[in-house]
N, C-alpha and C. Protein backbone atom coordinates (compact mmCIF):
# COMPACT_ATOMS: atom_id res chain seq x y z
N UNK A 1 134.12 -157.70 -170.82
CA UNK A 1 134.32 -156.41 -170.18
C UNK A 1 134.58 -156.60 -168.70
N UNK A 2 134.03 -157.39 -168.31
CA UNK A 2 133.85 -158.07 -166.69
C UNK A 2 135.52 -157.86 -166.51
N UNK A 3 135.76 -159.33 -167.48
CA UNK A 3 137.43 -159.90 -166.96
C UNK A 3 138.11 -158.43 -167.51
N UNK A 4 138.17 -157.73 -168.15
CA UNK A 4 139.35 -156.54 -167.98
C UNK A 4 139.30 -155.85 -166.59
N UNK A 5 138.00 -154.97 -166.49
CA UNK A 5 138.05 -154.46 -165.40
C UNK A 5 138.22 -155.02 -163.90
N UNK A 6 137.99 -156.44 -163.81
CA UNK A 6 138.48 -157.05 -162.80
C UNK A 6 140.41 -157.22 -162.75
N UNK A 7 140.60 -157.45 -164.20
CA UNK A 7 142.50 -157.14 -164.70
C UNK A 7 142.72 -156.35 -163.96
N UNK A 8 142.31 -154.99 -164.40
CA UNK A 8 142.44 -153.52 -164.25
C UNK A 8 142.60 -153.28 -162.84
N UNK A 9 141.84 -153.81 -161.84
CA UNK A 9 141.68 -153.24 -160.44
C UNK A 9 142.76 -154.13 -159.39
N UNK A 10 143.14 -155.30 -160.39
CA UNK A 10 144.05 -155.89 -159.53
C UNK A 10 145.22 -155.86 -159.73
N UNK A 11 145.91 -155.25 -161.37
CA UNK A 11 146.88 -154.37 -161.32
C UNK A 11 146.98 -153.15 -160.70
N UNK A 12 145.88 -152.40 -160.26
CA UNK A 12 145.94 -151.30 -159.78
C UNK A 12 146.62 -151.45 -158.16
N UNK A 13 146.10 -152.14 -157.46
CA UNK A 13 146.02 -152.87 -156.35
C UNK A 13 147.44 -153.43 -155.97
N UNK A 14 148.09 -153.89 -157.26
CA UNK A 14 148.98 -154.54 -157.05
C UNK A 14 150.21 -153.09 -156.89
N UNK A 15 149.78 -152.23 -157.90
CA UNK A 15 151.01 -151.54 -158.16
C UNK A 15 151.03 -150.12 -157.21
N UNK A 16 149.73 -150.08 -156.91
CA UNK A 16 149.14 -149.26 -156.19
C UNK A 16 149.61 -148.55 -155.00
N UNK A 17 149.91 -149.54 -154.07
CA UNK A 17 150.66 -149.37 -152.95
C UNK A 17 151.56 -149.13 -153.06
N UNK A 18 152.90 -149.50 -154.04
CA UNK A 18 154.35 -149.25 -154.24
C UNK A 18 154.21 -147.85 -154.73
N UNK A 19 153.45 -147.34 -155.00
CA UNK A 19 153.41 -146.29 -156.39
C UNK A 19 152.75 -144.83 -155.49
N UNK A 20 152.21 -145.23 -154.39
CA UNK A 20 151.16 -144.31 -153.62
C UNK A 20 151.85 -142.78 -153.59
N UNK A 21 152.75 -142.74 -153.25
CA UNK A 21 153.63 -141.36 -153.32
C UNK A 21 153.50 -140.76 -154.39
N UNK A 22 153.83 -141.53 -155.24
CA UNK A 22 154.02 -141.15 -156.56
C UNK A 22 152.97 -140.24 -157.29
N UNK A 23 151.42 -140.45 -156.93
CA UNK A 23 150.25 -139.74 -156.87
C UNK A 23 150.34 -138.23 -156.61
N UNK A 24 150.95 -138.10 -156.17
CA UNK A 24 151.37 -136.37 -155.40
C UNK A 24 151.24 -135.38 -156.45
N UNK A 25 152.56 -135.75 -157.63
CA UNK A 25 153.15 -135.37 -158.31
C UNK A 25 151.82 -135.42 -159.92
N UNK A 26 150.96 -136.02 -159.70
CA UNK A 26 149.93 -136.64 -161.07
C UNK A 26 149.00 -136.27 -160.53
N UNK A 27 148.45 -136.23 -162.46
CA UNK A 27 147.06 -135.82 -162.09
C UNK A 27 146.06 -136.99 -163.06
N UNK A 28 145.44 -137.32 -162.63
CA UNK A 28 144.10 -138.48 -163.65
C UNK A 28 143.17 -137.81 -164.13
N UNK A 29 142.94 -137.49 -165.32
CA UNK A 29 141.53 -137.27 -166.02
C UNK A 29 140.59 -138.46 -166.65
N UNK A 30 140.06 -138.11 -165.99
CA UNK A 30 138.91 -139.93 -166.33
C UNK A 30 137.73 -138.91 -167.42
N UNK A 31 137.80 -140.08 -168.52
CA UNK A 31 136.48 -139.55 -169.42
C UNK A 31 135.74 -140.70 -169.84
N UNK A 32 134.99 -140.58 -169.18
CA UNK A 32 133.39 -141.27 -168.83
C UNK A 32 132.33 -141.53 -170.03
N UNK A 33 132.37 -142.55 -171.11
CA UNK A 33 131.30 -141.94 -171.90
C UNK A 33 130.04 -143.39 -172.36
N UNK A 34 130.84 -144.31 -171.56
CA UNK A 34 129.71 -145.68 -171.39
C UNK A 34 128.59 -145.40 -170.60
N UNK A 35 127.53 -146.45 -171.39
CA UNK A 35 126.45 -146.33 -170.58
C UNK A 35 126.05 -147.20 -169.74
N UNK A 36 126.99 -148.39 -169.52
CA UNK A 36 126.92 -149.18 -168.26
C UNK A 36 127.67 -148.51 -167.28
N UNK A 37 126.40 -149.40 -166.14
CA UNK A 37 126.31 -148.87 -164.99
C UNK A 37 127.81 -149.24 -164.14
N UNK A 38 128.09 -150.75 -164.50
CA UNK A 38 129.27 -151.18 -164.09
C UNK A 38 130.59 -150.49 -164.49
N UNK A 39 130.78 -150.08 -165.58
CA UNK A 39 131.80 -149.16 -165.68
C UNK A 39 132.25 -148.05 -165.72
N UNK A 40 130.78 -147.48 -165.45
CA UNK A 40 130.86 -146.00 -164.84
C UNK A 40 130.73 -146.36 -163.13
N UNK A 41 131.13 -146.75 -162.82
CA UNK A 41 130.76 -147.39 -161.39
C UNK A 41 132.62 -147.50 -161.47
N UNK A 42 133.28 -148.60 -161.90
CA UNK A 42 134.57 -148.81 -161.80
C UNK A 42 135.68 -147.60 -161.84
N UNK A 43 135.05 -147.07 -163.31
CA UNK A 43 135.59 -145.91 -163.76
C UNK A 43 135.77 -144.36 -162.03
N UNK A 44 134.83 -144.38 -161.80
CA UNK A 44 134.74 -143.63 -160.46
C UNK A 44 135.40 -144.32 -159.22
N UNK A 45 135.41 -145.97 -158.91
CA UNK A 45 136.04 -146.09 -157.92
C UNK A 45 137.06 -146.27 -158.39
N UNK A 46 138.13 -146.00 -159.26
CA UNK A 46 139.27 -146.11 -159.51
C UNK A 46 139.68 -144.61 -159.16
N UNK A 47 138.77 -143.72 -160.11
CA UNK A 47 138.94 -142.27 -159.23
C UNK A 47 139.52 -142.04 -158.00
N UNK A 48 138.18 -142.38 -157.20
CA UNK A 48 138.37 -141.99 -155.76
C UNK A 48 139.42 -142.54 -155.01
N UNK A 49 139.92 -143.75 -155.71
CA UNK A 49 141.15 -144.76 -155.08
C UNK A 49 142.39 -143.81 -155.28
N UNK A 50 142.38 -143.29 -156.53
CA UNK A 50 143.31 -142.13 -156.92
C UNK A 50 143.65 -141.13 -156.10
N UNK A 51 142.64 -140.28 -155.25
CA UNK A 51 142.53 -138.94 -154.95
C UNK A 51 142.54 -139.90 -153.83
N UNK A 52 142.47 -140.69 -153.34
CA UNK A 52 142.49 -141.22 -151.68
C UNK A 52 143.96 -141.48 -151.91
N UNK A 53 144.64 -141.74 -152.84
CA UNK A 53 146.36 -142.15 -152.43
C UNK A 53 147.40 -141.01 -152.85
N UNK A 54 146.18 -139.64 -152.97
CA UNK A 54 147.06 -138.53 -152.63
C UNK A 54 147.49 -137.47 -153.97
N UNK A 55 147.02 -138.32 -155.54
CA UNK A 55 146.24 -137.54 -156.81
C UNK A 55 145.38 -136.97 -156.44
N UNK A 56 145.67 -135.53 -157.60
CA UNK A 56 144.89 -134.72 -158.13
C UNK A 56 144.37 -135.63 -159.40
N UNK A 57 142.75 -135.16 -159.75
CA UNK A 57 141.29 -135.86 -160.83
C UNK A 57 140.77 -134.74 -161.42
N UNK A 58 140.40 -135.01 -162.48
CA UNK A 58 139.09 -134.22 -162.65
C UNK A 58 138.49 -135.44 -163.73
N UNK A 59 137.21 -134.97 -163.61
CA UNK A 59 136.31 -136.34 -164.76
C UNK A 59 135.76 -135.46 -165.73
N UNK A 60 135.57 -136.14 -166.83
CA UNK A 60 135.05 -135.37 -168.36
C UNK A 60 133.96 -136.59 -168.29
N UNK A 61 132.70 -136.08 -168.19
CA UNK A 61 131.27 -136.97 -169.05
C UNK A 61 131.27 -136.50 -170.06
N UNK A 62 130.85 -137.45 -170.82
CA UNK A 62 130.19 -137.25 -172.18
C UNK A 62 129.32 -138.87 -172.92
N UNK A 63 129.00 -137.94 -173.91
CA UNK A 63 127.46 -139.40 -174.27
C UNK A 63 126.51 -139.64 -173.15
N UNK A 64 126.23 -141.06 -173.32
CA UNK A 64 125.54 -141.36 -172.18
C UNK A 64 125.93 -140.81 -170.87
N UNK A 65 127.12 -141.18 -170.21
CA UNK A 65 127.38 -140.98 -168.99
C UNK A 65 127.40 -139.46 -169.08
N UNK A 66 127.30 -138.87 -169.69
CA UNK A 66 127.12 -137.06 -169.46
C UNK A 66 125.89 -137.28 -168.64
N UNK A 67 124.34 -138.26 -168.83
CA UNK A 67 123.77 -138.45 -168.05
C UNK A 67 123.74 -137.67 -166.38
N UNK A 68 124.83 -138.55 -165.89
CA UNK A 68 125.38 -138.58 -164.47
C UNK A 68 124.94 -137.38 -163.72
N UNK A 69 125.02 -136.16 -164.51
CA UNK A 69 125.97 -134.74 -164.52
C UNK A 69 124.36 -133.93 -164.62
N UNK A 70 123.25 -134.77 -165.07
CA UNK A 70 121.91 -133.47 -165.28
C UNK A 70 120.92 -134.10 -163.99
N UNK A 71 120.89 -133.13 -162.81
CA UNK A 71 120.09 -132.85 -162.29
C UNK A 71 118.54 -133.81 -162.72
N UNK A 72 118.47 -134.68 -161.59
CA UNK A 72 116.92 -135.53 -162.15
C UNK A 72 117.00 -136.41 -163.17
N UNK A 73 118.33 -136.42 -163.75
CA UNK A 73 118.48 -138.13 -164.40
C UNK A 73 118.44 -138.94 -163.64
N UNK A 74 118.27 -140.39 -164.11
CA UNK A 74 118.36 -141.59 -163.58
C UNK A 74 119.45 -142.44 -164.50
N UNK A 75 120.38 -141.62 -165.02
CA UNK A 75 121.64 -142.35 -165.83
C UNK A 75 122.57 -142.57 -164.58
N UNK A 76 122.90 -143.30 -164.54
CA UNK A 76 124.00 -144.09 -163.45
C UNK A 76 123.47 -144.50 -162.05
N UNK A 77 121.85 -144.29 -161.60
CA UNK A 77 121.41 -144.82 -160.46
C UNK A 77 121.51 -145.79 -159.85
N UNK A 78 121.19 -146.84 -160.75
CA UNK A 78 121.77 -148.15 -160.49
C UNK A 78 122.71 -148.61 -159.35
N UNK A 79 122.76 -148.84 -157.83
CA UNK A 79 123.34 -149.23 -157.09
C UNK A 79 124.07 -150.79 -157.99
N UNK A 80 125.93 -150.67 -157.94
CA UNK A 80 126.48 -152.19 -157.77
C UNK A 80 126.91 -152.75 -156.94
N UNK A 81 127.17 -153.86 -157.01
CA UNK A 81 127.98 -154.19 -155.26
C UNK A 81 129.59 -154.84 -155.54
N UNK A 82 130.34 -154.84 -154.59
CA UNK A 82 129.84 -153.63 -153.96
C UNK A 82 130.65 -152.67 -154.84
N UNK A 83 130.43 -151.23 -154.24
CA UNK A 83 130.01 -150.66 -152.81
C UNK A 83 128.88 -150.43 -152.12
N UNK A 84 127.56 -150.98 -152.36
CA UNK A 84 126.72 -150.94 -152.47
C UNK A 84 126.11 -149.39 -152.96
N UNK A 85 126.75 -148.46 -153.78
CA UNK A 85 126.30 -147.40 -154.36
C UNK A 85 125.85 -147.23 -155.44
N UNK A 86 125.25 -146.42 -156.22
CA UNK A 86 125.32 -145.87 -157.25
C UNK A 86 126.30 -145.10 -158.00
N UNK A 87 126.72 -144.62 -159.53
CA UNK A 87 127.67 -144.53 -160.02
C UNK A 87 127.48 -142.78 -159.25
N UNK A 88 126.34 -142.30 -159.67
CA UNK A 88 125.83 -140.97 -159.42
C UNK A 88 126.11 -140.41 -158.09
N UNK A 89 125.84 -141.17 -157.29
CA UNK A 89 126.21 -141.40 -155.16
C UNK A 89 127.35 -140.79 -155.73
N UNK A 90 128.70 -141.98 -156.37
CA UNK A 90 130.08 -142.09 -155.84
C UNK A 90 130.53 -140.45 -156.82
N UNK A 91 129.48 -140.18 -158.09
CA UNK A 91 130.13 -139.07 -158.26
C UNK A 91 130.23 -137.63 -157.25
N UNK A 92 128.82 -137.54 -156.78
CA UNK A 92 128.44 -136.62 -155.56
C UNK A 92 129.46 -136.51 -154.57
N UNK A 93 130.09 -138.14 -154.24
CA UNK A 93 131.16 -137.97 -153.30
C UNK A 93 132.24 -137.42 -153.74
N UNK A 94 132.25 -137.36 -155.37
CA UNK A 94 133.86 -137.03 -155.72
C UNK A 94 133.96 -135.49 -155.64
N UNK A 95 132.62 -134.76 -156.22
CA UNK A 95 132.16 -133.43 -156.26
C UNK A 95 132.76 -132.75 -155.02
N UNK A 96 132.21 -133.88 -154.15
CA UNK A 96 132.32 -132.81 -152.38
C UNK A 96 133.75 -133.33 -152.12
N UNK A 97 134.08 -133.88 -152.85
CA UNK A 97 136.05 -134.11 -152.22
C UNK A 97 136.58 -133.19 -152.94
N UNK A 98 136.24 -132.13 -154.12
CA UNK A 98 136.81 -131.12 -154.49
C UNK A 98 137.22 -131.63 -156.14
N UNK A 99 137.12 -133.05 -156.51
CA UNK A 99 137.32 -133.31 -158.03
C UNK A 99 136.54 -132.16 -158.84
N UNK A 100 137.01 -131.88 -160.03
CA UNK A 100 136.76 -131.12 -161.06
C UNK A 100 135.83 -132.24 -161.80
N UNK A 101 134.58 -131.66 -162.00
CA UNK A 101 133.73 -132.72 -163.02
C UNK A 101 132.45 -131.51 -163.95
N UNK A 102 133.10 -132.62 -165.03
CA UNK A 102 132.63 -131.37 -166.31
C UNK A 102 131.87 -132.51 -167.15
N UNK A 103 131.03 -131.88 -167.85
CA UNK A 103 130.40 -132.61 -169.63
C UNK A 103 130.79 -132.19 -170.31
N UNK A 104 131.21 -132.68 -171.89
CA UNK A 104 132.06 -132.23 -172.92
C UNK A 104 131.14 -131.01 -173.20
N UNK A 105 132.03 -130.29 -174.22
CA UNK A 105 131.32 -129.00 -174.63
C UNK A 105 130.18 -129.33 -175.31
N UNK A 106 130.26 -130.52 -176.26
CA UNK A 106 129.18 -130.65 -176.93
C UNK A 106 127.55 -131.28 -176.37
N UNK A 107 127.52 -131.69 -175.22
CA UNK A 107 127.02 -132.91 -174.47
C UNK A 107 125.86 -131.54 -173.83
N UNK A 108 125.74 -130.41 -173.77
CA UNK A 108 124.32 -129.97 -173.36
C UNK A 108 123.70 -129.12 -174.50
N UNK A 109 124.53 -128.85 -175.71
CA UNK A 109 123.67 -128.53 -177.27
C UNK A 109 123.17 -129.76 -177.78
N UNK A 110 123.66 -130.62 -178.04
CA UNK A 110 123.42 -131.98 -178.74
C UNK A 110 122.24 -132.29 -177.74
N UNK A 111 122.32 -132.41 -176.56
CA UNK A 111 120.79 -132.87 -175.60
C UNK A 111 119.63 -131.96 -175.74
N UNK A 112 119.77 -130.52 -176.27
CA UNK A 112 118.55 -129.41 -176.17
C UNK A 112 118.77 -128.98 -175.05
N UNK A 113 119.73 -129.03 -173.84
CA UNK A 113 119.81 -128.36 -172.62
C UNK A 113 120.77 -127.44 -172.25
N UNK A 114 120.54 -126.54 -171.50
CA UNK A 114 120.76 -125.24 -170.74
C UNK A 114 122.18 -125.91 -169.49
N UNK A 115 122.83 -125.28 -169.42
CA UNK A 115 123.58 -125.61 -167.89
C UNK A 115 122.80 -125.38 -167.03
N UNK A 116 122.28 -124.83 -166.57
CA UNK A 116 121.15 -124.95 -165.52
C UNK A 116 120.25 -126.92 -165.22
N UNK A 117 120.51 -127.82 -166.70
CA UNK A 117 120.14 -128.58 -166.17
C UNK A 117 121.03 -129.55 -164.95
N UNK A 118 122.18 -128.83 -165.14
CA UNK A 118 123.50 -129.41 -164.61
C UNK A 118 123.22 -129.67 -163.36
N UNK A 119 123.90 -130.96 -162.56
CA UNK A 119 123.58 -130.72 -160.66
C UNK A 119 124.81 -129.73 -160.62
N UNK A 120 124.73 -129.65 -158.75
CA UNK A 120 125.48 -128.99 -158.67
C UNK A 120 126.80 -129.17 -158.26
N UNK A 121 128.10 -128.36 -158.83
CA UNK A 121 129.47 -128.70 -158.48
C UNK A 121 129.62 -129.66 -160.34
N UNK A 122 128.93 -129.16 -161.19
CA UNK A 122 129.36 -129.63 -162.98
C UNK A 122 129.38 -128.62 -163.28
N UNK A 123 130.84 -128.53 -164.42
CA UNK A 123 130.55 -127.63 -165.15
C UNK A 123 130.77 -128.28 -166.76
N UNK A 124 130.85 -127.06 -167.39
CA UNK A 124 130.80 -127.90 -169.37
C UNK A 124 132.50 -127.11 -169.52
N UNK A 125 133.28 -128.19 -169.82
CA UNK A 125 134.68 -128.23 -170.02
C UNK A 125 134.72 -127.66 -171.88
N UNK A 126 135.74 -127.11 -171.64
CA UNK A 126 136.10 -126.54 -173.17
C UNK A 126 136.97 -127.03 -173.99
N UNK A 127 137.11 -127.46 -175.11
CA UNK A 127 137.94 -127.96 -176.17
C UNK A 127 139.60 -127.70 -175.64
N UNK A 128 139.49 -126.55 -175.63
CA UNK A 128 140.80 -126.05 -175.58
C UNK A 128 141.61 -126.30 -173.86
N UNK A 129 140.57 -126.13 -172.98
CA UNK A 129 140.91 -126.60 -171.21
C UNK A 129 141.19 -127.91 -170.83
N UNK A 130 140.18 -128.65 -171.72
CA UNK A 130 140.74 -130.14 -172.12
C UNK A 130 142.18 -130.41 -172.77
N UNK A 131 142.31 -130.37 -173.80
CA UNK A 131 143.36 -130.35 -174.38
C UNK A 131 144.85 -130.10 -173.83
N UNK A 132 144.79 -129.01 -173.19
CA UNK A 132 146.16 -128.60 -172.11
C UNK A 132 146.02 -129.57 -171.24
N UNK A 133 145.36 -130.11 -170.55
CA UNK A 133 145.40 -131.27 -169.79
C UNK A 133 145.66 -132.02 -170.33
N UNK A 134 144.89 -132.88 -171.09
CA UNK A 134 145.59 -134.12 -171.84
C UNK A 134 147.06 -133.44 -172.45
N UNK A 135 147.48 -133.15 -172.69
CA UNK A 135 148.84 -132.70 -173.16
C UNK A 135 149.52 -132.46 -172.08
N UNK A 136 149.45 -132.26 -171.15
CA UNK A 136 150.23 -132.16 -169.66
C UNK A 136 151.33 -133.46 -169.51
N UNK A 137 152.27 -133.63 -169.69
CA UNK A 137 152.93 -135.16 -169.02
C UNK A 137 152.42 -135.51 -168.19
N UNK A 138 152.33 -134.87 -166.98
CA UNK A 138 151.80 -135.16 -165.59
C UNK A 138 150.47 -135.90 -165.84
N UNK A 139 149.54 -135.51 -166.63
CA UNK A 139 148.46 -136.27 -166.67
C UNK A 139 148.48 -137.73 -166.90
N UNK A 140 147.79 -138.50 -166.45
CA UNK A 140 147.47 -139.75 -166.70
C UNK A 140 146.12 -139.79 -167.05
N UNK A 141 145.30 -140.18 -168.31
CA UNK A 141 144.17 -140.35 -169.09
C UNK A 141 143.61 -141.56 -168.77
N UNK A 142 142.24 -141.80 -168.07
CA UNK A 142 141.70 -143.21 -168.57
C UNK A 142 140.81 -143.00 -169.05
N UNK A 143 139.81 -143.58 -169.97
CA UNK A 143 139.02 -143.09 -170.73
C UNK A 143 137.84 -145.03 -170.40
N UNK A 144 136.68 -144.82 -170.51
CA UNK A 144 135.61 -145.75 -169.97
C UNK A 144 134.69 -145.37 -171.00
């Protein structure tokens, strides 16, 4: 898992810069549903690398990493290095940069919880709101 996501970031890197404009026009929906810390960690700084080169994001949790998303978990705390953050930190940062970040519809019945356990700036994404996105051309999907 290591060697892909190390693949992953140095194709990104590579193509990244030629491609930066190109971001304008796209949008990334990242759906989050591992419960390592490292790739919900990657999964987000690939995000923010996104929306820093001028993409529109929004993130879908679900499973474990729905975690992230309830108020007083400790799912994604875990500082990696670097950045020396947590997965949870870098989501907070994505929140206050204006990303759209949701838990699947099913991810607070299946837990026994209320949206209220939600932090704040989550909401619970709908079958159907999903769907038009992923069906968008414009979208680009990564899924973790």
């Amino acid at each position: 898992m290591q060697r892909f996501l190390i693949a992953l970031v140095l194709a990104l890197v590579l193509t990244g810069t030629a491609g930066a404009a190109e971001h304008e026009d796209r949008h990334m929906l990242t759906v989050i549903t591992d419960d390592s810390t490292q790739t919900q960690a990657m999964a987000l700084i690939l995000t923010r690398q996104w929306v820093k080169d001028g993409g529109s994001a929004q993130i879908l949790l679900c499973d474990t990493a729905g975690g992230m998303a309830v108020s007083g978990s400790d799912v994604g705390g875990e500082a990696v290095q670097p950045p020396d953050m947590a997965p949870r930190q870098m989501l907070g940062g994505l929140i206050e940069a204006g990303v759209q970040v949701d838990v699947c519809a099913i991810f607070l019945p299946t837990g026994g919880m209320e949206k209220s356990a939600l932090r704040d700036g989550v909401g619970v994404a709908t079958p159907m709101a999903i769907g038009e996105v992923m069906a968008d051309p414009a979208t680009r999907l990564f899924t973790f």
